[in-house]
C-alpha atoms as a PDB file:
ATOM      1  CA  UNK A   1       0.000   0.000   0.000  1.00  0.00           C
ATOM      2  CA  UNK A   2       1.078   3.500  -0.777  1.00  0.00           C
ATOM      3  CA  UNK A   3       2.044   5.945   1.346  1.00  0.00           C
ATOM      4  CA  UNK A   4       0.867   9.688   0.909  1.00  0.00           C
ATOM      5  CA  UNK A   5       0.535  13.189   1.989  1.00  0.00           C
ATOM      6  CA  UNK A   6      -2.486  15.182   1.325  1.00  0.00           C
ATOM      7  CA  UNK A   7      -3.759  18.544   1.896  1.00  0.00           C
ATOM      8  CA  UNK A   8      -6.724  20.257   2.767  1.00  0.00           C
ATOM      9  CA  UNK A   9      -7.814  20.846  -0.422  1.00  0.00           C
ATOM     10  CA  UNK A  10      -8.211  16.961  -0.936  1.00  0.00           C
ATOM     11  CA  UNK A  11      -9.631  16.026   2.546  1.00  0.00           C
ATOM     12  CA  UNK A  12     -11.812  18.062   2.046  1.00  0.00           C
ATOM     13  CA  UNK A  13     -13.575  16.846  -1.538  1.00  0.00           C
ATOM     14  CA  UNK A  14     -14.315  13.228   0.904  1.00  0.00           C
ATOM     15  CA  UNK A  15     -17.303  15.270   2.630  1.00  0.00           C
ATOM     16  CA  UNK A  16     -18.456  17.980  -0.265  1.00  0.00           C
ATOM     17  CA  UNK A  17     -19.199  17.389  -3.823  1.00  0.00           C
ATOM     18  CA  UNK A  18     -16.319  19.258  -5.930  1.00  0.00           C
ATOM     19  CA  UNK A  19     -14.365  18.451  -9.026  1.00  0.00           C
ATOM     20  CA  UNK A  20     -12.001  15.998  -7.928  1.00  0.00           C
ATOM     21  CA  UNK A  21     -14.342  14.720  -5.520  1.00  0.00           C
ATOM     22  CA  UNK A  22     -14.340  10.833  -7.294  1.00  0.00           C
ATOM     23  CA  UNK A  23     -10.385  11.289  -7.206  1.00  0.00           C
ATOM     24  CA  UNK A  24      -9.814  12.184  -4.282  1.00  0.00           C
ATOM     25  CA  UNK A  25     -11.893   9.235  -2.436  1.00  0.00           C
ATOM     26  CA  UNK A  26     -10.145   6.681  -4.158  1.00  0.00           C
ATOM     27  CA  UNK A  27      -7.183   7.696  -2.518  1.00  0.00           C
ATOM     28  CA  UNK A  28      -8.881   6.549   0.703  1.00  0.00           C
ATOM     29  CA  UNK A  29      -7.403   3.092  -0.255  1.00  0.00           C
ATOM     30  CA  UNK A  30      -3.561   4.420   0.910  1.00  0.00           C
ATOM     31  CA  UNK A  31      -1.828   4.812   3.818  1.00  0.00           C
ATOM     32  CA  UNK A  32      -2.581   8.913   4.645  1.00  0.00           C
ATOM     33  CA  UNK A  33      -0.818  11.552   6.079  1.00  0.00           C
ATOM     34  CA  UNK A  34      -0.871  15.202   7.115  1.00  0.00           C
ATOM     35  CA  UNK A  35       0.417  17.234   9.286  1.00  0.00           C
ATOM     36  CA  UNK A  36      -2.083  18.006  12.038  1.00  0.00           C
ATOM     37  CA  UNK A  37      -2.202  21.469  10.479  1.00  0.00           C
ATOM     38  CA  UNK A  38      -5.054  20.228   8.175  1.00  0.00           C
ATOM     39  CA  UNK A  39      -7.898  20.359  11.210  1.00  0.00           C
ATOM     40  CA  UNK A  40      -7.961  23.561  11.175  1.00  0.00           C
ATOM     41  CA  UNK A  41      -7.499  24.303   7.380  1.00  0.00           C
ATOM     42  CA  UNK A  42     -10.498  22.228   6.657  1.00  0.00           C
ATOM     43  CA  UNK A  43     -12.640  23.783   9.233  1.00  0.00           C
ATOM     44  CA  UNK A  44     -11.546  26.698   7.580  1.00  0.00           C
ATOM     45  CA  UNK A  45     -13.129  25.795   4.242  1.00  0.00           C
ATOM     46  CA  UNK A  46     -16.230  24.310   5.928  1.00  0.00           C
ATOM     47  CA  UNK A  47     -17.018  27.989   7.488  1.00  0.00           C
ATOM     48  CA  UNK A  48     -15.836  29.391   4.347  1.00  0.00           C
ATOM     49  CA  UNK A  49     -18.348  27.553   2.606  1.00  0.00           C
ATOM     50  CA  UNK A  50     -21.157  28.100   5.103  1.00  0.00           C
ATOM     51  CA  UNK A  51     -20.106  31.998   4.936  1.00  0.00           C
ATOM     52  CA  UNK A  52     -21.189  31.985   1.370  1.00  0.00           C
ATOM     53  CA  UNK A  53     -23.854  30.160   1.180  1.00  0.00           C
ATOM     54  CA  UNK A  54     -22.584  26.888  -0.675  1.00  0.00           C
ATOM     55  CA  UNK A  55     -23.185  24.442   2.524  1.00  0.00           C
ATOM     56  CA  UNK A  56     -25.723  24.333   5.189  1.00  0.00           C
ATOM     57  CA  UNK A  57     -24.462  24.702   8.999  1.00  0.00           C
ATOM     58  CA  UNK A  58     -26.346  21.659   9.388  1.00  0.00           C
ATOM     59  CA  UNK A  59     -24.098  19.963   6.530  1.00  0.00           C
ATOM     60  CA  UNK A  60     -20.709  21.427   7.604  1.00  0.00           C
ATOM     61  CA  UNK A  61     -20.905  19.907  10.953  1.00  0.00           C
ATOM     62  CA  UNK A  62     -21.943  16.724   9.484  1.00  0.00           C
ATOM     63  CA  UNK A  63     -18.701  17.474   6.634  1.00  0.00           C
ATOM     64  CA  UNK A  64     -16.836  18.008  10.006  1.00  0.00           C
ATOM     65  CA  UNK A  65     -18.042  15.288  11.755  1.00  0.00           C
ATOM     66  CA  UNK A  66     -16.481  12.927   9.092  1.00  0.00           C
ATOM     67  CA  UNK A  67     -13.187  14.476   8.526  1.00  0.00           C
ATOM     68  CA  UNK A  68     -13.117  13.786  12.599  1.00  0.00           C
ATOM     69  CA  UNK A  69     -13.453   9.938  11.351  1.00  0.00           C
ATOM     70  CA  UNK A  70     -11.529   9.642   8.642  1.00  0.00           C
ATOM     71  CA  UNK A  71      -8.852   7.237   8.214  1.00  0.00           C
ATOM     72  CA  UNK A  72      -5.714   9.593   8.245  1.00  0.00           C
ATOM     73  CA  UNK A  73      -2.515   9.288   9.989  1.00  0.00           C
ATOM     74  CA  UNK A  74      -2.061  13.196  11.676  1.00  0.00           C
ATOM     75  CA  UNK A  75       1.532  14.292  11.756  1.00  0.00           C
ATOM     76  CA  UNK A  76       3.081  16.967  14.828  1.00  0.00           C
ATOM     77  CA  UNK A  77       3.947  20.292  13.144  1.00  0.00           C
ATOM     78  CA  UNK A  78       6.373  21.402  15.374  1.00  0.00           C
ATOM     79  CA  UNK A  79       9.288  19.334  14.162  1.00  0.00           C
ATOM     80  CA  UNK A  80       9.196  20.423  10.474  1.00  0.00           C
ATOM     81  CA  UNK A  81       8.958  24.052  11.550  1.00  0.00           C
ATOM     82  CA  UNK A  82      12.520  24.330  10.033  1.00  0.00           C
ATOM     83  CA  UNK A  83      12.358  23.034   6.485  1.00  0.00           C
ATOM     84  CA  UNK A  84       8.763  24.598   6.318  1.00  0.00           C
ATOM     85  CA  UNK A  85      10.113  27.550   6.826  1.00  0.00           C
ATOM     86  CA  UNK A  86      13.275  26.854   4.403  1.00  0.00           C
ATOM     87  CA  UNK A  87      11.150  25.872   1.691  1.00  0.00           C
ATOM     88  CA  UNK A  88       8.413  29.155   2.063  1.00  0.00           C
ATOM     89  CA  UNK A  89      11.504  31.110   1.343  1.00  0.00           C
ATOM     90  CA  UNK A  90      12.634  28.960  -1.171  1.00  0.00           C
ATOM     91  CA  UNK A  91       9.132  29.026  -3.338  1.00  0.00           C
ATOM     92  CA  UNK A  92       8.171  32.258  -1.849  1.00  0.00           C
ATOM     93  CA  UNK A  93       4.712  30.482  -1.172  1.00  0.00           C
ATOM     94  CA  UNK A  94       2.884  30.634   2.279  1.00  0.00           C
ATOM     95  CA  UNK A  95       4.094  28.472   4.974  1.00  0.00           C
ATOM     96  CA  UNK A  96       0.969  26.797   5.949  1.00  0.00           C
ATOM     97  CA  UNK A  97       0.957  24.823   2.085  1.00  0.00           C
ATOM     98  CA  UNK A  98       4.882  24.103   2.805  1.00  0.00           C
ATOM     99  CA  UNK A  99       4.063  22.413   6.175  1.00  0.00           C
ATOM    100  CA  UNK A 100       2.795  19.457   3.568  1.00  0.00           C
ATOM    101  CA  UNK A 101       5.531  19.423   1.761  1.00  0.00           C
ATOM    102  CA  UNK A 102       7.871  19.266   4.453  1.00  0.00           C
ATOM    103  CA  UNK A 103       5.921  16.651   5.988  1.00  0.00           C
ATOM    104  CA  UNK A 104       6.056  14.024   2.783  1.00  0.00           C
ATOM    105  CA  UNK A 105      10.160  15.180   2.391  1.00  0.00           C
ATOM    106  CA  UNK A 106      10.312  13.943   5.585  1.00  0.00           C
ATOM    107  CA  UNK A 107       7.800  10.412   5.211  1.00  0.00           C
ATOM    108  CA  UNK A 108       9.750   9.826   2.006  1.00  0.00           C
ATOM    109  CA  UNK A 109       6.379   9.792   0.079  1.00  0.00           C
ATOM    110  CA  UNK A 110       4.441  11.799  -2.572  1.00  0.00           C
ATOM    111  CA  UNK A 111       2.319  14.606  -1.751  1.00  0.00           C
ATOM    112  CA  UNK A 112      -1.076  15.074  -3.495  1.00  0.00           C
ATOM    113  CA  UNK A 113      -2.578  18.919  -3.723  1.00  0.00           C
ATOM    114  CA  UNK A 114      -5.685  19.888  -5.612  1.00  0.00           C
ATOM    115  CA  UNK A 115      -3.713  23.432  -5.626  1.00  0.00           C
ATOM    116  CA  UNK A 116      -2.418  23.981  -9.198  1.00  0.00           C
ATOM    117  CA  UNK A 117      -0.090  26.888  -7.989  1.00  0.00           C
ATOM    118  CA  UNK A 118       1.610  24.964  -5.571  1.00  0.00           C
ATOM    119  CA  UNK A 119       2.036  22.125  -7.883  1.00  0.00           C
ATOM    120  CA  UNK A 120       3.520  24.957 -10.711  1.00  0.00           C
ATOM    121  CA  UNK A 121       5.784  26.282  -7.536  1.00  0.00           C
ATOM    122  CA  UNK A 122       7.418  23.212  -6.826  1.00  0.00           C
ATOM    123  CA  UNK A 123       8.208  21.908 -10.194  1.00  0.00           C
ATOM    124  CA  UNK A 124       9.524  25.671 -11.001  1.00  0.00           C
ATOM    125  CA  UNK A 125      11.408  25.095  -8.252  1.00  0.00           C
ATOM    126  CA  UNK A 126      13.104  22.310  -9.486  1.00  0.00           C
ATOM    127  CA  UNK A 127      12.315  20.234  -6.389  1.00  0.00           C
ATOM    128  CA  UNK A 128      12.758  16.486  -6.512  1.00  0.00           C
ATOM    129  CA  UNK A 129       9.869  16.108  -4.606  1.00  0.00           C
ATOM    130  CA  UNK A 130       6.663  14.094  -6.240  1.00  0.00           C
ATOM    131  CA  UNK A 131       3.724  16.867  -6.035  1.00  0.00           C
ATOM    132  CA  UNK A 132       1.149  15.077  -7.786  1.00  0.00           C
ATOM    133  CA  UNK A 133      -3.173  16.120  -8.062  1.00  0.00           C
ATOM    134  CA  UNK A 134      -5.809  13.558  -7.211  1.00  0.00           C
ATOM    135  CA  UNK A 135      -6.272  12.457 -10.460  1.00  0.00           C
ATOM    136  CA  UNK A 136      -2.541  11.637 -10.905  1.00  0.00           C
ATOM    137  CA  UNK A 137      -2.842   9.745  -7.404  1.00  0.00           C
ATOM    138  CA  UNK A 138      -5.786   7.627  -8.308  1.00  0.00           C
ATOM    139  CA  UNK A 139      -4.228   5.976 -11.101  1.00  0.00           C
ATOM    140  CA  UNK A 140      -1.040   5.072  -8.640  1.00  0.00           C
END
């Protein structure tokens, strides 16, 4: 089974209907990481959502109450506060989407983003790391 590190932006197509959303549940079938970072970037989105009228507050609990239960292997920040911050500087890209990256450098193991800018910053970048988007994780 393959090991990976996803971000918010794929959590959080499991619990609402997006483009991706068929993707990024078949990815469901790998061992899953993230740093614990992604709690609160997800509840983010759910408000965000709420805010503007696209979900319920009914449904974003419910969203929330399944990203509680999901299957998904929650990573300490603290100890990749270094080479997140290294590689910020390095893509001049906010910290927070680094954290990921840092976090699958450091599990030796791909990191899937539904965020096409990231994915253009770090092959720009020349990094070796494997940035891949659902779609190109589903057919691993």
């Amino acid at each position: 089974m393959t090991s990976l590190v996803i971000d918010a932006s794929v959590a959080i197509k499991w619990v609402v209907g997006e483009t991706g959303t068929d993707d990024a549940l078949s990815l469901r079938r790998h061992n899953l990481y993230a740093p614990d970072l992604l709690v609160s970037e997800c509840a983010n989105v759910l408000w965000k959502k709420v805010r503007r009228g696209e979900l319920h507050p009914d449904e974003a609990q419910a969203a929330a109450q399944l990203l509680e239960r999901a299957d998904l292997h929650l990573e300490p920040s603290r100890r990749l506060m270094r080479r997140t911050t290294e590689l910020a500087i390095t893509l001049d890209h906010p910290a927070y989407d680094c954290l990921y990256l840092a976090l699958a450098e450091s599990l030796r193991c791909d990191f899937v983003t539904a965020d096409e800018r990231l994915r253009r910053r770090v092959a720009d970048a020349g990094l070796v790391q494997n940035t891949l988007s659902p779609a190109q994780a589903a057919a691993l």
